[in-house]
Protein backbone atom coordinates (compact mmCIF):
# COMPACT_ATOMS: atom_id res chain seq x y z
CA UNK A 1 23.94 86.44 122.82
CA UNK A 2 23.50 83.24 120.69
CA UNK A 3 26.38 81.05 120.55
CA UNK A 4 27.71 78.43 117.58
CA UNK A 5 27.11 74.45 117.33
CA UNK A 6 28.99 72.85 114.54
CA UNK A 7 27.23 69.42 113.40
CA UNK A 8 29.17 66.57 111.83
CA UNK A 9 26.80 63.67 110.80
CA UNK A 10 28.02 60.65 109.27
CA UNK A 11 26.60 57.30 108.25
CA UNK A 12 23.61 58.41 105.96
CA UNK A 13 23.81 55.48 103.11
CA UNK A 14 21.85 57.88 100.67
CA UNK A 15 21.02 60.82 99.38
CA UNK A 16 17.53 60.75 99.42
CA UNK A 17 15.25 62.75 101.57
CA UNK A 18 16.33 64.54 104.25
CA UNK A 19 18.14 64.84 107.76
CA UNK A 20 16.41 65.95 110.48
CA UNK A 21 17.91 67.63 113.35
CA UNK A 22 15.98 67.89 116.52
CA UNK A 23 17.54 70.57 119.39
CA UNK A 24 16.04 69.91 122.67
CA UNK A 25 16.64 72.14 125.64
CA UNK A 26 14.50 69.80 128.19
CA UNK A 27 14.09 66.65 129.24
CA UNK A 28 10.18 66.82 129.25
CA UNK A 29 10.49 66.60 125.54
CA UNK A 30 13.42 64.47 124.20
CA UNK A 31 13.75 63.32 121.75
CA UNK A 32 9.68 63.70 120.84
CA UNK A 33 8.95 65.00 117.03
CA UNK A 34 7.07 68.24 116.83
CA UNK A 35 8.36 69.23 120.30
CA UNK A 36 11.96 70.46 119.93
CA UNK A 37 13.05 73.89 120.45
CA UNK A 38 14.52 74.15 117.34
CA UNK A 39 14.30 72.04 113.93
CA UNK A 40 15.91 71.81 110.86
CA UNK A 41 15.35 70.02 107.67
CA UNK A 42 18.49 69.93 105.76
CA UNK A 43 19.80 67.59 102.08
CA UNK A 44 21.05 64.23 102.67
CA UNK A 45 24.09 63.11 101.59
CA UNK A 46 26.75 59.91 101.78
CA UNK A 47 29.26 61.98 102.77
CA UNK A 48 29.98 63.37 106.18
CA UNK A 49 27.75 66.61 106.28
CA UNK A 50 28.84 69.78 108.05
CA UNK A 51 25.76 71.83 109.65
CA UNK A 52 26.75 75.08 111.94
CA UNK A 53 23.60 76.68 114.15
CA UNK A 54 24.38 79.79 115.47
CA UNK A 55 20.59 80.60 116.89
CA UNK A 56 21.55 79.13 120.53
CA UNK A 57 21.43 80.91 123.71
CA UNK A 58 23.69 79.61 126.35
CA UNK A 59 22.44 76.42 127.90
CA UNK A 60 22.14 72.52 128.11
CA UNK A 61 20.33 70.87 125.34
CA UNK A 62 20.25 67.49 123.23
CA UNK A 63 20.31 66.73 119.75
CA UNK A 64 17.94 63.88 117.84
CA UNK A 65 18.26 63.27 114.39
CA UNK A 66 17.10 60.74 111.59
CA UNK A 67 17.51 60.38 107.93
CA UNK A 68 13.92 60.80 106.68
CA UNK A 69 14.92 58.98 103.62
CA UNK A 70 10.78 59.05 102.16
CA UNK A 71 10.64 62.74 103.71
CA UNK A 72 7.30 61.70 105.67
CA UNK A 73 8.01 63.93 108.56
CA UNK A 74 8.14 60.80 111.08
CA UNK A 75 11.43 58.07 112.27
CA UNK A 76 9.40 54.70 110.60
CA UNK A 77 9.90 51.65 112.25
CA UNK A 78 8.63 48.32 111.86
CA UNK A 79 6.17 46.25 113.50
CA UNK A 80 7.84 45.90 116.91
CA UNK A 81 8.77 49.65 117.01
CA UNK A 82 12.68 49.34 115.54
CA UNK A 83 13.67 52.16 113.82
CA UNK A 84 13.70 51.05 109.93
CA UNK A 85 15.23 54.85 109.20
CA UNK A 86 18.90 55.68 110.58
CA UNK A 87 18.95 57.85 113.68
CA UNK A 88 21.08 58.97 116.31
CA UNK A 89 21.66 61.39 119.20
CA UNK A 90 24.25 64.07 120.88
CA UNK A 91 27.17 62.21 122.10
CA UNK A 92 26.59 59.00 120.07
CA UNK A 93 24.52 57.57 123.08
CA UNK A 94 21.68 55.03 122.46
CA UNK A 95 19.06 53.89 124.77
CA UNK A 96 19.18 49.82 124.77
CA UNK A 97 15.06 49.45 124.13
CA UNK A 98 14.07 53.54 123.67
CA UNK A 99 16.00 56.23 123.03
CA UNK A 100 18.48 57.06 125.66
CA UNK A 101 18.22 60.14 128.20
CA UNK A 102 18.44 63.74 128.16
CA UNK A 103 20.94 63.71 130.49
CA UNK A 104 23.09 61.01 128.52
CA UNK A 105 22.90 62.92 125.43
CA UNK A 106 23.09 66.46 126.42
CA UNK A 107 25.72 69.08 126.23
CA UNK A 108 26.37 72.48 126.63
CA UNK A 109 26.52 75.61 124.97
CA UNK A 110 28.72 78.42 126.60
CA UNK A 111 29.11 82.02 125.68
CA UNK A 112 31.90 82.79 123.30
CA UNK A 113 32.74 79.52 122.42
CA UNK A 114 32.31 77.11 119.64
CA UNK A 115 30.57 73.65 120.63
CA UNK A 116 31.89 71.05 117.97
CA UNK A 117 29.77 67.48 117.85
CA UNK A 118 29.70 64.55 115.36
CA UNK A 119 26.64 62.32 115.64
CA UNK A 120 26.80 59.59 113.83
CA UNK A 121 23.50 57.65 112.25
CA UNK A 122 23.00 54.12 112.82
C-alpha cells in the first residue's frame, strides 16, 4: 500500500523554471541528482506551493529540492561551489559546508497516515 506526503514549499522568489523535488529512500544517495527514488518536476511559483505524492511505500526517506530557475536540470553554483539557485531539504536542515545528512533530514512514511512537511528554499 502506498501512503500520502503533502509538500509545502515556500521561499521561491519567481516563477520561472521549475521546482525540483528529489525523494531519497537511502543514504548512499542523498541528496545526489539523477539518483533519487523518485523525481518530480513541477511550476514555480512566489507563492507557497502545495504538492501531495501518494506513490510511497511505507518507509524512511529524505527530500532535496531546488528552484531550477534556467530549467538546466542541475543546482548551479558559483565558483567556490555555493549554491547560486535556492534549495532546501526535509525538515529545513542544512549542512554548514555540504548538504546535511540523511539521517538529519529524513522522515517517515507510515501506513494509513498522512505525512505533512513544509520545506522551505533558501
Amino acid at each position: 500500500m502506498n501512503e500520502k506526503v503533502t509538500l509545502k514549499i515556500t521561499g521561491a522568489t519567481s516563477s520561472n523554471g521549475k521546482i525540483e523535488i528529489g525523494i531519497y529512500n537511502t543514504a548512499d544517495n542523498f541528496p545526489e541528482n539523477g539518483k533519487q527514488f523518485k523525481g518530480y518536476s513541477i511550476d514555480a511559483d512566489t507563492k507557497t506551493i502545495q504538492f501531495s505524492i501518494d506513490d510511497l511505500p511505507e518507509g524512511t526517506y529524505a527530500i532535496a529540492i531546488w528552484h531550477d530557475e534556467n530549467e538546466d536540470k542541475k543546482l548551479n553554483t558559483n565558483w567556490v561551489g555555493k549554491p547560486t539557485e535556492k534549495y532546501g531539504f526535509s525538515n529545513n536542515v542544512f549542512g554548514v559546508l555540504s548538504p546535511p545528512d540523511f539521517e538529519e533530514a529524513s522522515f517517515t512514511v507510515e501506513k494509513n497516515k498522512i505525512t505533512e512537511l513544509t520545506i522551505n528554499l533558501k
